[in-house]
PDB file of N, CA and C in Angstrom:
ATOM      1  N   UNK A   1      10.602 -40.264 -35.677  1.00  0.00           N
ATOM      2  CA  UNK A   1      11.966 -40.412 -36.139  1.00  0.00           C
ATOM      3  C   UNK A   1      12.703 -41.505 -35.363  1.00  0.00           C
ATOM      4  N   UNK A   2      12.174 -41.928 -34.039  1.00  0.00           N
ATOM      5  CA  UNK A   2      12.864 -42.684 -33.133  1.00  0.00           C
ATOM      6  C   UNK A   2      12.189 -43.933 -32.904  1.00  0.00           C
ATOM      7  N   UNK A   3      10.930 -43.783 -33.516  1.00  0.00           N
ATOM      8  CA  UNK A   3      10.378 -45.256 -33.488  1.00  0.00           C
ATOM      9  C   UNK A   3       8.932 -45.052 -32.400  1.00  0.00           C
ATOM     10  N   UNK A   4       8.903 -45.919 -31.787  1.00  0.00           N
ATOM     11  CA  UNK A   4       7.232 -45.664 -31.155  1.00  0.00           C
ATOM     12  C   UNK A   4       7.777 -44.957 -29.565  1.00  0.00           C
ATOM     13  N   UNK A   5       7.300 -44.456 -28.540  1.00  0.00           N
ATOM     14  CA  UNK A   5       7.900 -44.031 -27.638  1.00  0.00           C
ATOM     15  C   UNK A   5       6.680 -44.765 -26.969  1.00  0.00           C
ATOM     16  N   UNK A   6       7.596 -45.073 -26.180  1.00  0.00           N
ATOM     17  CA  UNK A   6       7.291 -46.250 -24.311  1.00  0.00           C
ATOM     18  C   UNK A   6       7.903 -45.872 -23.260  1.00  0.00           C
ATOM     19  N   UNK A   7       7.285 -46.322 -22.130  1.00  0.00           N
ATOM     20  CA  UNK A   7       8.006 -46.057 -21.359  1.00  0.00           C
ATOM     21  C   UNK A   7       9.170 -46.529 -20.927  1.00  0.00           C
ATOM     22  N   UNK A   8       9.846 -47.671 -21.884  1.00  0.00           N
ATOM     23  CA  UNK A   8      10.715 -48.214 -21.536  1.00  0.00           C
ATOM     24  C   UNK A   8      11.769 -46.996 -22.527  1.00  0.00           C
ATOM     25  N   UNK A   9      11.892 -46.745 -23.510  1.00  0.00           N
ATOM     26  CA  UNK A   9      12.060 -46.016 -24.488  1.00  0.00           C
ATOM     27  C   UNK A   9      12.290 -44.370 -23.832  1.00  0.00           C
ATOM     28  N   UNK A  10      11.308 -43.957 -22.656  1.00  0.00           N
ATOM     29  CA  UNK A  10      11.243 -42.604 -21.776  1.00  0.00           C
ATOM     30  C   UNK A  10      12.614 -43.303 -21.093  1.00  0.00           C
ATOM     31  N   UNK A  11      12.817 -44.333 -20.433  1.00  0.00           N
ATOM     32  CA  UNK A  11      13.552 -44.761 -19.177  1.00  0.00           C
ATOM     33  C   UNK A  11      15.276 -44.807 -19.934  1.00  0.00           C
ATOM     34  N   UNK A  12      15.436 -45.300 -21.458  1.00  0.00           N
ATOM     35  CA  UNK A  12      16.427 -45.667 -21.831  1.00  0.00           C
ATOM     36  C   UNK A  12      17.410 -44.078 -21.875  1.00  0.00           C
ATOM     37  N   UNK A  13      16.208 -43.140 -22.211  1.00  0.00           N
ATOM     38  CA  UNK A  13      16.912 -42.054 -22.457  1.00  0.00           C
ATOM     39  C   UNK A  13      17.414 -41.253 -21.517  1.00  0.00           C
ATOM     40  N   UNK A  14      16.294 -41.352 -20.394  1.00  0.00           N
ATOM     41  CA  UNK A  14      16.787 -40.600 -19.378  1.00  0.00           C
ATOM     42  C   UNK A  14      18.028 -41.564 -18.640  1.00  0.00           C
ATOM     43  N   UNK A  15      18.129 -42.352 -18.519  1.00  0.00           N
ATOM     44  CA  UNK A  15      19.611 -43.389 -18.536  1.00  0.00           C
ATOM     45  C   UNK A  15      20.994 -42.750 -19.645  1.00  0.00           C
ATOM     46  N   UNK A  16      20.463 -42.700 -20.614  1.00  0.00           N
ATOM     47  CA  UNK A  16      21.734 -42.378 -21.464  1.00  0.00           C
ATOM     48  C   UNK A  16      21.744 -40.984 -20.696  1.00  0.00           C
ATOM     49  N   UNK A  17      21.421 -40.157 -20.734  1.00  0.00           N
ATOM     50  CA  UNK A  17      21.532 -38.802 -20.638  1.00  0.00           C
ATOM     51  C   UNK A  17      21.923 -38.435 -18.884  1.00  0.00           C
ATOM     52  N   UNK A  18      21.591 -39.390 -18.111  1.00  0.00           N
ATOM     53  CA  UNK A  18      22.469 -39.151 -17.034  1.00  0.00           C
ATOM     54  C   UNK A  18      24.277 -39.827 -16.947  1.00  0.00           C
ATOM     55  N   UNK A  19      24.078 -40.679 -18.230  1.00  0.00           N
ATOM     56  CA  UNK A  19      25.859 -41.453 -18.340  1.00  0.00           C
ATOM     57  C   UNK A  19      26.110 -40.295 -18.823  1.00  0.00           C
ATOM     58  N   UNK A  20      25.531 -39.741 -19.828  1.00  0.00           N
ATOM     59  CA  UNK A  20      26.552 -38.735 -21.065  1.00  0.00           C
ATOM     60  C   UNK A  20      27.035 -38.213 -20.292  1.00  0.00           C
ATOM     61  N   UNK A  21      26.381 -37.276 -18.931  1.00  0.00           N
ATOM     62  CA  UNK A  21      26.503 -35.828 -18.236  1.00  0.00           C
ATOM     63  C   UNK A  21      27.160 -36.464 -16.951  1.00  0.00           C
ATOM     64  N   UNK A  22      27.762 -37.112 -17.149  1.00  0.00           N
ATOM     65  CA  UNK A  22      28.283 -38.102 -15.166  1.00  0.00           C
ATOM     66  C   UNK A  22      27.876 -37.922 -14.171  1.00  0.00           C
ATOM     67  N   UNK A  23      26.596 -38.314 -14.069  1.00  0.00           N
ATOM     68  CA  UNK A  23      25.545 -38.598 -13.561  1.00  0.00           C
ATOM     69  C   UNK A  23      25.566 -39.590 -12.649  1.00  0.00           C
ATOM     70  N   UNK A  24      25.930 -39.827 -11.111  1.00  0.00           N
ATOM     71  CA  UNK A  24      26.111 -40.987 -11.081  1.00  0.00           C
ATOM     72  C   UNK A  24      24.930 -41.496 -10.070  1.00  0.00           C
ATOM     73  N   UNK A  25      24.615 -42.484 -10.210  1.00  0.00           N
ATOM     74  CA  UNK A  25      23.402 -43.351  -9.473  1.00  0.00           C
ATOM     75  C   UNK A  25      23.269 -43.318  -8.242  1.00  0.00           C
ATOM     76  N   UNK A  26      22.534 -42.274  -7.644  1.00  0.00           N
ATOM     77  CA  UNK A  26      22.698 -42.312  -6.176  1.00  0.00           C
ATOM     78  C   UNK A  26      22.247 -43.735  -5.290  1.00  0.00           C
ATOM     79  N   UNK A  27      21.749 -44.589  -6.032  1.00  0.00           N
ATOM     80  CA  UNK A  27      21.182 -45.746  -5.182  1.00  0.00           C
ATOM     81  C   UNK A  27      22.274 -47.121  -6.191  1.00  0.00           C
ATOM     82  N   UNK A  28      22.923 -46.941  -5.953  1.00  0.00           N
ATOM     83  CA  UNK A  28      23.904 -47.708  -6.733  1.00  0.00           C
ATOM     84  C   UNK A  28      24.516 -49.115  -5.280  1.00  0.00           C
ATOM     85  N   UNK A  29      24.842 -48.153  -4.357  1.00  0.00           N
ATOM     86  CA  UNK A  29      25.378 -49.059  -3.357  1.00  0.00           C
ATOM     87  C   UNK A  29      23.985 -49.891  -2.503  1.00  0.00           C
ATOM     88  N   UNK A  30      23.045 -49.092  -2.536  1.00  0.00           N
ATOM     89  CA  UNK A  30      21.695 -50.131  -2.102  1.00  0.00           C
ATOM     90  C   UNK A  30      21.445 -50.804  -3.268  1.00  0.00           C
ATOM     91  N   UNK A  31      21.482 -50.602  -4.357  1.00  0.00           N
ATOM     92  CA  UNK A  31      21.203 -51.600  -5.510  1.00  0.00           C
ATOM     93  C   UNK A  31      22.312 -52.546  -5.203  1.00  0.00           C
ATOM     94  N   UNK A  32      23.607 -52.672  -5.463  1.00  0.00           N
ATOM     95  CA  UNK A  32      24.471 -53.748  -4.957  1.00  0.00           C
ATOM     96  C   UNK A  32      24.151 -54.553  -3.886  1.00  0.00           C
ATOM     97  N   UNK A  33      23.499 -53.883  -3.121  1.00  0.00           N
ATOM     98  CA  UNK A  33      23.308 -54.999  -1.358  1.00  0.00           C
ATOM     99  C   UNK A  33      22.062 -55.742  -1.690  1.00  0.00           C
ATOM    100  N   UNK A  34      20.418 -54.949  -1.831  1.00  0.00           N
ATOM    101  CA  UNK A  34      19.831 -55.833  -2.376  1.00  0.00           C
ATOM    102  C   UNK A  34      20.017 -57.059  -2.940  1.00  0.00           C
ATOM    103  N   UNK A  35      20.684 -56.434  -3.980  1.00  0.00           N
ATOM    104  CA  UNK A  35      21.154 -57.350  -5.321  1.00  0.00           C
ATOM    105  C   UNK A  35      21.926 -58.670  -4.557  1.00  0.00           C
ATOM    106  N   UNK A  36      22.767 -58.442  -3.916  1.00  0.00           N
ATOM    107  CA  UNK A  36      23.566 -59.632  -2.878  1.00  0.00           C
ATOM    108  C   UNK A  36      22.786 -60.319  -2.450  1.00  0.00           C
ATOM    109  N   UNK A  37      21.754 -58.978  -1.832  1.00  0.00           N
ATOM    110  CA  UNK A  37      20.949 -60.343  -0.574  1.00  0.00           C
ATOM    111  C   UNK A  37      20.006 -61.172  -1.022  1.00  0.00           C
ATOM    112  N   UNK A  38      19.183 -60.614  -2.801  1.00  0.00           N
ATOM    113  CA  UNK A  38      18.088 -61.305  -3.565  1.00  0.00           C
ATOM    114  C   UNK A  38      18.812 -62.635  -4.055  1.00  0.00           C
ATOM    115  N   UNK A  39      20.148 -62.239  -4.241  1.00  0.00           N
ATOM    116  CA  UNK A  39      21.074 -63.582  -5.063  1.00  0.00           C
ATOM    117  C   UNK A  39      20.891 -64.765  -3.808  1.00  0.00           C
ATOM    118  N   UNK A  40      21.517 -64.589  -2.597  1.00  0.00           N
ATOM    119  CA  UNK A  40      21.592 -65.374  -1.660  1.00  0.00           C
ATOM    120  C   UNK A  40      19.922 -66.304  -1.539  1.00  0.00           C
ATOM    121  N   UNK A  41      18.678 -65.623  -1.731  1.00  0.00           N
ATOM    122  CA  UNK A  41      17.682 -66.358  -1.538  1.00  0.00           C
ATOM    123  C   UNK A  41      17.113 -66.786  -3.344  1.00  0.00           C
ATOM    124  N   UNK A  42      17.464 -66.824  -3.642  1.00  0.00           N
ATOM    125  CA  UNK A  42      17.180 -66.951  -4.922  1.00  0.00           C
ATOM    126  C   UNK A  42      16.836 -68.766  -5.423  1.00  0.00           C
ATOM    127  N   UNK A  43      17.681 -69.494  -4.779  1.00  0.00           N
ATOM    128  CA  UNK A  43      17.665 -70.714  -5.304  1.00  0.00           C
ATOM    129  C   UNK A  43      16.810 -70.816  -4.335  1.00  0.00           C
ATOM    130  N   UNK A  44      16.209 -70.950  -3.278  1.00  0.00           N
ATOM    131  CA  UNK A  44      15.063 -71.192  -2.516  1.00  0.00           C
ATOM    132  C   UNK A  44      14.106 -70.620  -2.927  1.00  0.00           C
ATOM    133  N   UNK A  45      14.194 -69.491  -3.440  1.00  0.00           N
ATOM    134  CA  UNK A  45      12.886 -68.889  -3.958  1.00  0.00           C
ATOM    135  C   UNK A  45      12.161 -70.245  -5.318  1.00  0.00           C
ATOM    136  N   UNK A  46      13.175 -69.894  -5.939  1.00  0.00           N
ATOM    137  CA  UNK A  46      12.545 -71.066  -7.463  1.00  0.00           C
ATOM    138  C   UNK A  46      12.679 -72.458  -6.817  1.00  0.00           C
ATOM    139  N   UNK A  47      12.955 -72.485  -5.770  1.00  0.00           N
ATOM    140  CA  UNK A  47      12.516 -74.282  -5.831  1.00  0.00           C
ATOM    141  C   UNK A  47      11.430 -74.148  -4.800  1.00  0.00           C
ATOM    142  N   UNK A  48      10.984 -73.291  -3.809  1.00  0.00           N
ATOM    143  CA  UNK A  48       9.791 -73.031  -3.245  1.00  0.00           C
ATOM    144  C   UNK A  48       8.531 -72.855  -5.061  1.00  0.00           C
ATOM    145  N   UNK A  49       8.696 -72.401  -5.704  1.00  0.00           N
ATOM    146  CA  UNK A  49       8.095 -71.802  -6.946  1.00  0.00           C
ATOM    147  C   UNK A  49       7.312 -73.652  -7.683  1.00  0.00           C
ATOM    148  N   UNK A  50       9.022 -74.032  -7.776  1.00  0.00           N
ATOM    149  CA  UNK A  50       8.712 -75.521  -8.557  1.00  0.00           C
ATOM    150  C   UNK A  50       7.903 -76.523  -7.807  1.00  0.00           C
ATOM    151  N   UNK A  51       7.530 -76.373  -6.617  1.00  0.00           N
ATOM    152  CA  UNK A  51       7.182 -77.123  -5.922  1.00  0.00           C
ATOM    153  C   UNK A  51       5.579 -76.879  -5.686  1.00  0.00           C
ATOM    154  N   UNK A  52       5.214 -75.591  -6.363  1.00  0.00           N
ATOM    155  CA  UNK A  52       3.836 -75.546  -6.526  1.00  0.00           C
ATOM    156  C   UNK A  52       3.190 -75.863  -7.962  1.00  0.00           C
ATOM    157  N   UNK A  53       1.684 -76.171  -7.598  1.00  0.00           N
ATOM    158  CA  UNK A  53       1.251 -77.248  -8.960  1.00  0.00           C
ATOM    159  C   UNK A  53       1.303 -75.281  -9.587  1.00  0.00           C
ATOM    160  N   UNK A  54       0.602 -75.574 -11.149  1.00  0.00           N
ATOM    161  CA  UNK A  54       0.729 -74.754 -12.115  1.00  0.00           C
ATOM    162  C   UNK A  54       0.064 -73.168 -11.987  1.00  0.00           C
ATOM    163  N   UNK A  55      -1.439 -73.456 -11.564  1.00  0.00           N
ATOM    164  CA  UNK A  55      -1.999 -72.537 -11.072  1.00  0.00           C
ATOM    165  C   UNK A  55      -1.922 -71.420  -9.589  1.00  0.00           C
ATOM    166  N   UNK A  56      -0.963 -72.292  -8.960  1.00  0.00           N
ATOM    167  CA  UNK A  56      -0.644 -71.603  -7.442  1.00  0.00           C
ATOM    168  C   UNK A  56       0.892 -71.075  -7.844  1.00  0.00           C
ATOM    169  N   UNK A  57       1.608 -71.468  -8.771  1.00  0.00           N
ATOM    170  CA  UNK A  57       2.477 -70.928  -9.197  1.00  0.00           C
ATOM    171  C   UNK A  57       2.617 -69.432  -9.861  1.00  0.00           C
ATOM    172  N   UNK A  58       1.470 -69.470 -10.674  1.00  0.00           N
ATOM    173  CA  UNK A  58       1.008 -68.172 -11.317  1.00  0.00           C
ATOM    174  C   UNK A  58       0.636 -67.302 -10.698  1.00  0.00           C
ATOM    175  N   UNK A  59      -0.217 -67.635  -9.515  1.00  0.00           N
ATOM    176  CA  UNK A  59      -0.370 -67.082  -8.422  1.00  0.00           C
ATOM    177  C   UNK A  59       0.605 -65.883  -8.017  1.00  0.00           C
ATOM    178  N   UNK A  60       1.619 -67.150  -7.650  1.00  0.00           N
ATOM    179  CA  UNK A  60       2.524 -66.449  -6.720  1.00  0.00           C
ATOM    180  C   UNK A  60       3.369 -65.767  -7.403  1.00  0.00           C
ATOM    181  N   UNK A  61       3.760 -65.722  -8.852  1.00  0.00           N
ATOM    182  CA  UNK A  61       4.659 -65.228  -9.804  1.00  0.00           C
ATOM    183  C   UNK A  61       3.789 -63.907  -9.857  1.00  0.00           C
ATOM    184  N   UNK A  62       2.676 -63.685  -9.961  1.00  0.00           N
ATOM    185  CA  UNK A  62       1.851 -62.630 -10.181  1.00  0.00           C
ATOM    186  C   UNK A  62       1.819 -61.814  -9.144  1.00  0.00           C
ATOM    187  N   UNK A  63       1.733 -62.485  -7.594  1.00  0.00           N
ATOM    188  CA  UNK A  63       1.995 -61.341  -6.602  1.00  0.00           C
ATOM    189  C   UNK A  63       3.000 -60.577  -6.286  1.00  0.00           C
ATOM    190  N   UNK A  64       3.903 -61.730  -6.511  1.00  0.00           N
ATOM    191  CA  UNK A  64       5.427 -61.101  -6.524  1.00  0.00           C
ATOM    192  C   UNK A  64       5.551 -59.987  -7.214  1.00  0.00           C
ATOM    193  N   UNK A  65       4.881 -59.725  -8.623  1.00  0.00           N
ATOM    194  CA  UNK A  65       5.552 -58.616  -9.533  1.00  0.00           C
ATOM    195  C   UNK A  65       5.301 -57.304  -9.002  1.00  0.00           C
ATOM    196  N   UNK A  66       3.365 -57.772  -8.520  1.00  0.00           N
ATOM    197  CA  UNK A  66       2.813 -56.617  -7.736  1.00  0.00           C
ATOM    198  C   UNK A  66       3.581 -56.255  -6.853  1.00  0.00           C
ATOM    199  N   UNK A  67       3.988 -56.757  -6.082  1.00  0.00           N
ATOM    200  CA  UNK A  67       4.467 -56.181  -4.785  1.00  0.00           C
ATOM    201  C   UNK A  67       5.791 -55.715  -5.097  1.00  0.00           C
ATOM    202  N   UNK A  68       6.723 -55.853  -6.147  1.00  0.00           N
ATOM    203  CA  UNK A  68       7.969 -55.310  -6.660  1.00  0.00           C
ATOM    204  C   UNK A  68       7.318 -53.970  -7.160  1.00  0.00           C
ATOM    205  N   UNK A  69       6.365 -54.068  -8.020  1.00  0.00           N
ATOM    206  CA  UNK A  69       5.871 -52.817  -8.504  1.00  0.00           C
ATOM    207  C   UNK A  69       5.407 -51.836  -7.087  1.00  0.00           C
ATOM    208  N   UNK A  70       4.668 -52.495  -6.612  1.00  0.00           N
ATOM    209  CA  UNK A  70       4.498 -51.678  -4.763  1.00  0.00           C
ATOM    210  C   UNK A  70       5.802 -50.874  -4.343  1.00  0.00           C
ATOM    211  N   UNK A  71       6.507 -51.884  -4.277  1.00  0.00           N
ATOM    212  CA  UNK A  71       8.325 -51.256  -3.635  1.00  0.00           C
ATOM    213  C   UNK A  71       8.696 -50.299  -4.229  1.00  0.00           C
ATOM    214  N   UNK A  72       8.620 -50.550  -5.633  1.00  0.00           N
ATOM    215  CA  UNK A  72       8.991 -49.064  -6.392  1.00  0.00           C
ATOM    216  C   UNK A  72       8.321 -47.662  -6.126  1.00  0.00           C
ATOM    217  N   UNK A  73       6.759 -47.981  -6.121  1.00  0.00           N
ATOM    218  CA  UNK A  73       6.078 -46.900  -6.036  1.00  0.00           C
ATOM    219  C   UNK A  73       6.681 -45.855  -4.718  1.00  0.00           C
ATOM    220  N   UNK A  74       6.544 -47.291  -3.804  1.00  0.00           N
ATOM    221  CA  UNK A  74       6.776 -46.425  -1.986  1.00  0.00           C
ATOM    222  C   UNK A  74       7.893 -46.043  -2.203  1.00  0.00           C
ATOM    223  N   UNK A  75       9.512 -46.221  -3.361  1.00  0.00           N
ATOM    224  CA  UNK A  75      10.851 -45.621  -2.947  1.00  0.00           C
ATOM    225  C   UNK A  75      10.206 -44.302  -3.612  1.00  0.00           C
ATOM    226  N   UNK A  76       9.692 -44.366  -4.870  1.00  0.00           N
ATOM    227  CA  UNK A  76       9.592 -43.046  -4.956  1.00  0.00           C
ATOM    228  C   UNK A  76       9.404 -42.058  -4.179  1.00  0.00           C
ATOM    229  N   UNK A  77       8.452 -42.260  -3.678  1.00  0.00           N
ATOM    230  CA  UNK A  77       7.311 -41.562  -2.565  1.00  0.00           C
ATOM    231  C   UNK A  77       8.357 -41.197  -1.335  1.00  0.00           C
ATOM    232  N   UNK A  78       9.248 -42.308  -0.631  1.00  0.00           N
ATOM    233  CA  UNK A  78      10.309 -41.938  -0.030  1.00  0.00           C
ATOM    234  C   UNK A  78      11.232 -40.912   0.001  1.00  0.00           C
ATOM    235  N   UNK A  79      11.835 -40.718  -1.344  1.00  0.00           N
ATOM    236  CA  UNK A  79      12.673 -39.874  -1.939  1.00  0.00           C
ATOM    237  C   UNK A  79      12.511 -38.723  -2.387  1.00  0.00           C
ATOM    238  N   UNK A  80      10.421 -38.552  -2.800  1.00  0.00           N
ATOM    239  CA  UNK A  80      10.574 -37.301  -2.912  1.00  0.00           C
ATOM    240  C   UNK A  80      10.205 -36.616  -1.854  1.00  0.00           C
TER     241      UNK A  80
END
């Protein structure tokens, strides 16, 4: 009835359903600081990025995700 279910699709709902019920984001103020401090390195990041040929680029775009996906895993693991 809702279309195909994903996990992005699991994530949207459990999102709506903590706004409906005022729910509020316990990691909201570490998400803001991150968020500050990723902005601040950010233009060094992509011109460190542009400055590699095509294949060492992919590289490094590819480890990066891993290791974001890493971070997530370990907050979980933290928290519970």
């Amino acid at each position: 009835a809702y279309g195909t279910l994903t996990v992005r699709s699991l994530l949207d709902t459990r999102e709506h359903c903590l706004n409906e019920f005022n729910f509020p984001d316990p990691y909201s103020k570490v998400k803001q600081k991150e968020n500050g401090i990723a902005l601040k390195c950010f233009q060094s990041v992509i011109e460190s990025l542009d400055s590699l040929d095509w294949e060492e680029r992919q590289f490094a775009l590819v480890k990066g995700l891993l290791a974001g996906n890493v971070f997530d895993w370990g907050a979980k693991a933290v928290s519970e």
